[in-house]
C-alpha atoms as a PDB file:
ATOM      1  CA  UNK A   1       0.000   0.000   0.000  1.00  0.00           C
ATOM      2  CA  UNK A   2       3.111   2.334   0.740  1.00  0.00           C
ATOM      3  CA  UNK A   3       4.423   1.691  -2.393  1.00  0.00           C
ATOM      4  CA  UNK A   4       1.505   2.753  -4.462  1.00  0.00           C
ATOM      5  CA  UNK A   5       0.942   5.773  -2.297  1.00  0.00           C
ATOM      6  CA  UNK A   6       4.718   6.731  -3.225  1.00  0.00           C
ATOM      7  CA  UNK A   7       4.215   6.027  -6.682  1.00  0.00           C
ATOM      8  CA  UNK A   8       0.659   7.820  -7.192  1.00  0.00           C
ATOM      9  CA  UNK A   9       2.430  10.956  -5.769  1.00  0.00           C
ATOM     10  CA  UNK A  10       5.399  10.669  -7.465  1.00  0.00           C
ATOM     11  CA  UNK A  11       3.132  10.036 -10.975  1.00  0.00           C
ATOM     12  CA  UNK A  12       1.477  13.487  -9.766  1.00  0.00           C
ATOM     13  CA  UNK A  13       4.300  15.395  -9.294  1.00  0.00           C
ATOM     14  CA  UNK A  14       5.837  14.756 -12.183  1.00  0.00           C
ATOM     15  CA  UNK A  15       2.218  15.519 -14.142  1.00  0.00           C
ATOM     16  CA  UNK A  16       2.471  18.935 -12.456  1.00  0.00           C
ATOM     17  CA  UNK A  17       6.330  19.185 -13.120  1.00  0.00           C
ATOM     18  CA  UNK A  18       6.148  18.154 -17.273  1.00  0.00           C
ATOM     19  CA  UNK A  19       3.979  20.934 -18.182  1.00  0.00           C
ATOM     20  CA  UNK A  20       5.218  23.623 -15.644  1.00  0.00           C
ATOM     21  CA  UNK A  21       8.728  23.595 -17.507  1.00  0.00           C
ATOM     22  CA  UNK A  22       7.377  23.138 -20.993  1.00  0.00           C
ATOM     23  CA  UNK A  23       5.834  26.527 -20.705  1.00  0.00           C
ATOM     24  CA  UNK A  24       7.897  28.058 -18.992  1.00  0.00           C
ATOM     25  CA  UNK A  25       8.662  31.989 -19.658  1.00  0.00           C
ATOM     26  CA  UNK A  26      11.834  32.000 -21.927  1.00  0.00           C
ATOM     27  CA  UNK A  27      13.183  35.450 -20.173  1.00  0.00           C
ATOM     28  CA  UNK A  28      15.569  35.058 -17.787  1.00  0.00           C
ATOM     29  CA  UNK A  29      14.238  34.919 -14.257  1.00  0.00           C
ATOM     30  CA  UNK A  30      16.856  36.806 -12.165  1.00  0.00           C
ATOM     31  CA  UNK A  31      18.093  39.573 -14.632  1.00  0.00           C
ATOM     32  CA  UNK A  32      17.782  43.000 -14.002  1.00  0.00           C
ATOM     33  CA  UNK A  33      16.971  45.132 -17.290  1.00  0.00           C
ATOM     34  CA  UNK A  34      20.095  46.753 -19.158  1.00  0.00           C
ATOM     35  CA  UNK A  35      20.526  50.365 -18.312  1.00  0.00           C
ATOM     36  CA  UNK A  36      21.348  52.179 -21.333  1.00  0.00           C
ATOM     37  CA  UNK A  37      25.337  52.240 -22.806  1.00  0.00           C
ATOM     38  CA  UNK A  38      28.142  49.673 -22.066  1.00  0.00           C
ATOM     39  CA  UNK A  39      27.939  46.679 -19.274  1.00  0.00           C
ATOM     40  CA  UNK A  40      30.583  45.085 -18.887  1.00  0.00           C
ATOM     41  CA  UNK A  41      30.488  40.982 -18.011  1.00  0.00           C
ATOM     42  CA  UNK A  42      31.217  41.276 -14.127  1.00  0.00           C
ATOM     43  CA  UNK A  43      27.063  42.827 -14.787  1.00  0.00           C
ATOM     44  CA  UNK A  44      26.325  39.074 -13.615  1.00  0.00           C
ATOM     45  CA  UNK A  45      27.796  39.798 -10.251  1.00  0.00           C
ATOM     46  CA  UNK A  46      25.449  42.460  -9.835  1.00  0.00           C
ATOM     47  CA  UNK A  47      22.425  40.591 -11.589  1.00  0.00           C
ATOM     48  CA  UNK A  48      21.836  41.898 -15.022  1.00  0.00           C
ATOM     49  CA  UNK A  49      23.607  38.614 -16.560  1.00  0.00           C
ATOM     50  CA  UNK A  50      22.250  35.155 -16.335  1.00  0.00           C
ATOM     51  CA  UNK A  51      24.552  32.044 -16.891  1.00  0.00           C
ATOM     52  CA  UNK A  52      22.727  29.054 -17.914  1.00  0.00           C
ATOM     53  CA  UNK A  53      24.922  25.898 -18.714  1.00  0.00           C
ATOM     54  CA  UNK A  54      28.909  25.834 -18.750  1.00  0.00           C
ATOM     55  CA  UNK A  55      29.377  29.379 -17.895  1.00  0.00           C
ATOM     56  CA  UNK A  56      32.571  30.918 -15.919  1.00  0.00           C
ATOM     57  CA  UNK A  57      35.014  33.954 -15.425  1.00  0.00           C
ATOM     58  CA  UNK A  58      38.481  33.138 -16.835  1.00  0.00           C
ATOM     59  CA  UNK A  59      41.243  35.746 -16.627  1.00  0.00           C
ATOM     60  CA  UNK A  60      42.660  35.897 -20.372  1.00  0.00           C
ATOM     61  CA  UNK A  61      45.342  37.644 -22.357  1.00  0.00           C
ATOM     62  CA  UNK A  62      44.064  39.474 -25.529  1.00  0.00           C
ATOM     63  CA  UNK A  63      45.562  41.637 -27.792  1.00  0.00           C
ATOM     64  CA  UNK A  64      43.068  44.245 -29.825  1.00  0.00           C
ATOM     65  CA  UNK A  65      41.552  47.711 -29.660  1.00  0.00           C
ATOM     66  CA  UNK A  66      39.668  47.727 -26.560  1.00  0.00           C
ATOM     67  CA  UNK A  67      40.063  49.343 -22.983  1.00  0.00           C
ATOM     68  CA  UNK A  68      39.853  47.593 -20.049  1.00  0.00           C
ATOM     69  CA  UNK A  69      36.717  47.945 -17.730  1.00  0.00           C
ATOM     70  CA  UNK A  70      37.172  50.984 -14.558  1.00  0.00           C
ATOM     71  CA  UNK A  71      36.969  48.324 -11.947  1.00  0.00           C
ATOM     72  CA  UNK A  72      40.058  46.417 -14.056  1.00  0.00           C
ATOM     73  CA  UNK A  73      42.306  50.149 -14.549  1.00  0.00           C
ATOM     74  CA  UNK A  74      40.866  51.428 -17.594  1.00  0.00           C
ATOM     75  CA  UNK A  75      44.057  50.000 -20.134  1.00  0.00           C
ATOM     76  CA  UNK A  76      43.785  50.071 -23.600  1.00  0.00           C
ATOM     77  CA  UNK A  77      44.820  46.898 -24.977  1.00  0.00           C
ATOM     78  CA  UNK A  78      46.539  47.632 -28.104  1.00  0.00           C
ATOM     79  CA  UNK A  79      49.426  46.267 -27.445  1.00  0.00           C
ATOM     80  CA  UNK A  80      47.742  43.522 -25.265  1.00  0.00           C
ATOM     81  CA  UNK A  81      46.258  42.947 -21.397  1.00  0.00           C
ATOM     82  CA  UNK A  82      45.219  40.315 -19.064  1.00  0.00           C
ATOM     83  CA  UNK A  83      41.245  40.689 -18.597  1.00  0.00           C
ATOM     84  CA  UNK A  84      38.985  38.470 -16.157  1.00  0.00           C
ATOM     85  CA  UNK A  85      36.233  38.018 -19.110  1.00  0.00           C
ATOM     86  CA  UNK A  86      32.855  35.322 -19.226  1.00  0.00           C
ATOM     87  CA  UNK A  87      34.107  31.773 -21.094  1.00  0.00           C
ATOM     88  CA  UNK A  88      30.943  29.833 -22.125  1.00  0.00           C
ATOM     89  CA  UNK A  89      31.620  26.633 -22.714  1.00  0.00           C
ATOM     90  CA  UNK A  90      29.663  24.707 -25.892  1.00  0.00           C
ATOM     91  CA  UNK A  91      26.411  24.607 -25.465  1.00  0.00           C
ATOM     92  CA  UNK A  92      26.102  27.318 -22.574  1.00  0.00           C
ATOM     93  CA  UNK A  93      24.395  30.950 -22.417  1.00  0.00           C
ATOM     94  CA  UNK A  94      24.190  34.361 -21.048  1.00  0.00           C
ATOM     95  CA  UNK A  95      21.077  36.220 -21.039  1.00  0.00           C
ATOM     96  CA  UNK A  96      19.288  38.795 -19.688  1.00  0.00           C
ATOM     97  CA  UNK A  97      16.026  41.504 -20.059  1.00  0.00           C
ATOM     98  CA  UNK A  98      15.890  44.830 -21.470  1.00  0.00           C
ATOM     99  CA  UNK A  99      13.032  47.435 -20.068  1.00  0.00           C
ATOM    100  CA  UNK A 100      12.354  49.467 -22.797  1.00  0.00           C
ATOM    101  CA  UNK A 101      12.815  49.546 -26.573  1.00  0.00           C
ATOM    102  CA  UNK A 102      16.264  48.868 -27.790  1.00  0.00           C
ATOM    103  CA  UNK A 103      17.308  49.527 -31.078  1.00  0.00           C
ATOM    104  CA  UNK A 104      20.503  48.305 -31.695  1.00  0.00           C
ATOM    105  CA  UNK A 105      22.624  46.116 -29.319  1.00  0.00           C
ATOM    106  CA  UNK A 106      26.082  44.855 -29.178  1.00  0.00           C
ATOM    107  CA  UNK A 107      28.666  41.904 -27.535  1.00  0.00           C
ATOM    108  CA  UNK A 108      32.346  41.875 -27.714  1.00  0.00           C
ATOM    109  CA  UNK A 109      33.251  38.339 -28.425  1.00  0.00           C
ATOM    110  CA  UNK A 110      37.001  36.810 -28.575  1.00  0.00           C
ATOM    111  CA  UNK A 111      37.895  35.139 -31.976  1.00  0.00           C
ATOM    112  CA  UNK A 112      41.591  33.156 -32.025  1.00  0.00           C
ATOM    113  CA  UNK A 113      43.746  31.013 -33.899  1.00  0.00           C
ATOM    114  CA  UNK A 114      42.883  28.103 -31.282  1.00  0.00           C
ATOM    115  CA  UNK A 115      41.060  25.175 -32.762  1.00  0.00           C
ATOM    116  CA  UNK A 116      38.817  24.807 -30.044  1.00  0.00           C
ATOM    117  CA  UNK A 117      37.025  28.127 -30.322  1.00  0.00           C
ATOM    118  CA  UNK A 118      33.493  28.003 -31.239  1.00  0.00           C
ATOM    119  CA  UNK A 119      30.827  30.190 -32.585  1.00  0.00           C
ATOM    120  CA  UNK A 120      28.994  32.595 -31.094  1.00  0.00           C
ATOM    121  CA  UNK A 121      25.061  33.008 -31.373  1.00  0.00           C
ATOM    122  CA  UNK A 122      23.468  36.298 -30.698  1.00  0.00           C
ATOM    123  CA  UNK A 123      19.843  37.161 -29.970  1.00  0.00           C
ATOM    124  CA  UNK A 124      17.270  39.209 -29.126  1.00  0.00           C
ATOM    125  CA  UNK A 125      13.720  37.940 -29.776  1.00  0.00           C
ATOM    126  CA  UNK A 126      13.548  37.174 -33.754  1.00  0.00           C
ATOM    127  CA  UNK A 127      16.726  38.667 -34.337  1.00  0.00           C
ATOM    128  CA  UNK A 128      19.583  37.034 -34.625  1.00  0.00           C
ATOM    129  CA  UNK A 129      23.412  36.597 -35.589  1.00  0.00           C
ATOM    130  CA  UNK A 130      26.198  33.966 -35.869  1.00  0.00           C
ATOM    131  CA  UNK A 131      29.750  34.007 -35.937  1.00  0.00           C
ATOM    132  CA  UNK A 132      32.270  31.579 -36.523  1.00  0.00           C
ATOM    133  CA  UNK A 133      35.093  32.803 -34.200  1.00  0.00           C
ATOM    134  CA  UNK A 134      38.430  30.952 -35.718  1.00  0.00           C
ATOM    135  CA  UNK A 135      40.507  32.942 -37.018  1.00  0.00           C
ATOM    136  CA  UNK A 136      42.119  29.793 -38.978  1.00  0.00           C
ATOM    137  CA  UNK A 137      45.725  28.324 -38.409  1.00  0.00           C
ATOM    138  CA  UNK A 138      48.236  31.271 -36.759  1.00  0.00           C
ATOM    139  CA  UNK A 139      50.389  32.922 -33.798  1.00  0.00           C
ATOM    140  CA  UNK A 140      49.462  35.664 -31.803  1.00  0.00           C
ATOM    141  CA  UNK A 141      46.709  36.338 -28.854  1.00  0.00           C
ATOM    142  CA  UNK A 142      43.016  36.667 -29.084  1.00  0.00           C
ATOM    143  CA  UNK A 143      41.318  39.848 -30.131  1.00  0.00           C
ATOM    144  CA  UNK A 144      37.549  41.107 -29.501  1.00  0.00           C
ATOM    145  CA  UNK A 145      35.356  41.754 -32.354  1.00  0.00           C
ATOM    146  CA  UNK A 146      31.884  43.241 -31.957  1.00  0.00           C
ATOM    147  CA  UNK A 147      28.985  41.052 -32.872  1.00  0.00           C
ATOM    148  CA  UNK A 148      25.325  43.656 -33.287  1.00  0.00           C
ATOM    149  CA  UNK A 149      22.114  43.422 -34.890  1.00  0.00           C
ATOM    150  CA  UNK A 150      19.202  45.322 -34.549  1.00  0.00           C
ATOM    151  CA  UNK A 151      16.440  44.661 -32.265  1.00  0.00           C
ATOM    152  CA  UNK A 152      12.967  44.285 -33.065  1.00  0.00           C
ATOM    153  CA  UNK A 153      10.256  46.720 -31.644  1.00  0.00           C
ATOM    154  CA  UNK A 154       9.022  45.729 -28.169  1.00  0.00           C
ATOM    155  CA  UNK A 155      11.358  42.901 -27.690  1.00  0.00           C
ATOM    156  CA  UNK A 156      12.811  42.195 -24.378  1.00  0.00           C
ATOM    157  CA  UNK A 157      15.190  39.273 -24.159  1.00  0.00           C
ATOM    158  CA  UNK A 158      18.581  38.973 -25.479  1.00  0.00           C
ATOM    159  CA  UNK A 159      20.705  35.844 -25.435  1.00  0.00           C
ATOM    160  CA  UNK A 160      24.547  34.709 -25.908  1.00  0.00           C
ATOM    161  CA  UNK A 161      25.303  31.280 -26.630  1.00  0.00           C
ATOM    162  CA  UNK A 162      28.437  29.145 -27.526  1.00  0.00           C
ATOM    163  CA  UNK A 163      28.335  25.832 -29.873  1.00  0.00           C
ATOM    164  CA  UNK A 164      30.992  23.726 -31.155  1.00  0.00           C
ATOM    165  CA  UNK A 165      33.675  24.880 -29.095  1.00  0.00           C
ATOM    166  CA  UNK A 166      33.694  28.021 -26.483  1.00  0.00           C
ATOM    167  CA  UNK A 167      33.095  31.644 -26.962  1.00  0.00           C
ATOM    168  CA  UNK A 168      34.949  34.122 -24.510  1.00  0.00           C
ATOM    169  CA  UNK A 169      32.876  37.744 -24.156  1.00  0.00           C
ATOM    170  CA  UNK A 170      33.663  40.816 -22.477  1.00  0.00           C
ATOM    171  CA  UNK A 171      30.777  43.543 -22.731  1.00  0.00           C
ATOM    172  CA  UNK A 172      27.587  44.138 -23.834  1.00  0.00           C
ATOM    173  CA  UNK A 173      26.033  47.644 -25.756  1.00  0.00           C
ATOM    174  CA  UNK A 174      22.823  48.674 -26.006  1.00  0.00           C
ATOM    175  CA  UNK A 175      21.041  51.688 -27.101  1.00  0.00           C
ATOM    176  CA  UNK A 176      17.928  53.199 -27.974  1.00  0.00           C
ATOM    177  CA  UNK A 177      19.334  55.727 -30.420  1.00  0.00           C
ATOM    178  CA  UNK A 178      19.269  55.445 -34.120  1.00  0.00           C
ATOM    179  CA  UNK A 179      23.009  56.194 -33.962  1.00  0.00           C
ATOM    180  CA  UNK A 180      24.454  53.541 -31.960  1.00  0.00           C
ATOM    181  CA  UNK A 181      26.599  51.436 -34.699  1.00  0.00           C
ATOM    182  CA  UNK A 182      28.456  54.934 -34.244  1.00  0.00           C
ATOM    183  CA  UNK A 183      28.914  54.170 -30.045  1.00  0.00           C
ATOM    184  CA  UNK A 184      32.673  54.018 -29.099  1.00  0.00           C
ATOM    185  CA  UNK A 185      34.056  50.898 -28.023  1.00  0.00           C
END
């Protein structure tokens, strides 16, 4: 008799559990909106990133024409720096919400010479964009390169994902102006 209790319960809970995740809401749950301009990665420490899957900080040397973040001394990193940056591992994500119309929006992704690099999957609602981040057989340290698209009226999700292989990232624009492409970096 305990045995079928167990297993009657169990049967319902997992009825209740199937369809609950299903449908679930496909914007993050934790994130904060985006304020307006440049966030840097560390944003998940403060709860306008979510990490789903194999997501981590790494501390990584790159070579390219960015500045550091303030919190990391505000280099420029032409002639190369040491950065703690986000490494999602294949077939992880970042995410998060935006709270008003966003027009255009913006990561900084790593692309190398290292075989094991993957490519890098950018969205916001309907919108999106790949890139293929190997830079093909070579020397020399990994650079950022901006991935953007536009984002469709009213939408309020935006996603970063990494398949076959990892995808380092570093920052994250977004704007409401029709002249962001023009933002500095």
């Amino acid at each position: 008799m305990r045995r079928a209790r167990v297993g009657l319960i169990s049967l319902l809970l997992l009825g209740f559990l199937v369809p609950t995740v299903a449908f679930t809401n496909p914007v993050p749950p934790m994130a904060i909106a985006l304020v307006e301009g440049r966030s840097h990665d560390q944003a998940h420490d403060t709860g306008y990133i979510d990490w789903s899957g194999p997501v981590q900080y790494e501390y990584m040397a790159h070579q390219d024409f960015s500045w550091l973040p303030p919190e990391e001394g505000s280099i420029f990193c032409g002639s190369g720096c040491w950065e703690w940056v986000t490494y999602i591992d294949n077939g992880g994500a970042v995410s998060g919400s935006f709270d008003r119309d966003v027009t255009y929006f913006e990561v900084m992704v790593a692309s190398a010479h290292d075989t094991s690099v993957g490519s890098a999957t950018l969205q916001a609602c309907s919108e999106v964009t790949t890139a293929d981040l190997y830079s093909g057989p070579g020397a020399g340290m990994p650079g950022f390169v901006t991935m953007g698209l536009t984002v469709p009226a009213g939408c309020r999700f935006w996603s970063l994902s990494a398949s076959s292989g990892y995808v380092e990232f570093r920052s994250i624009d977004s704007s409401s102006k029709s002249d962001s492409k023009n933002a500095s970096r």
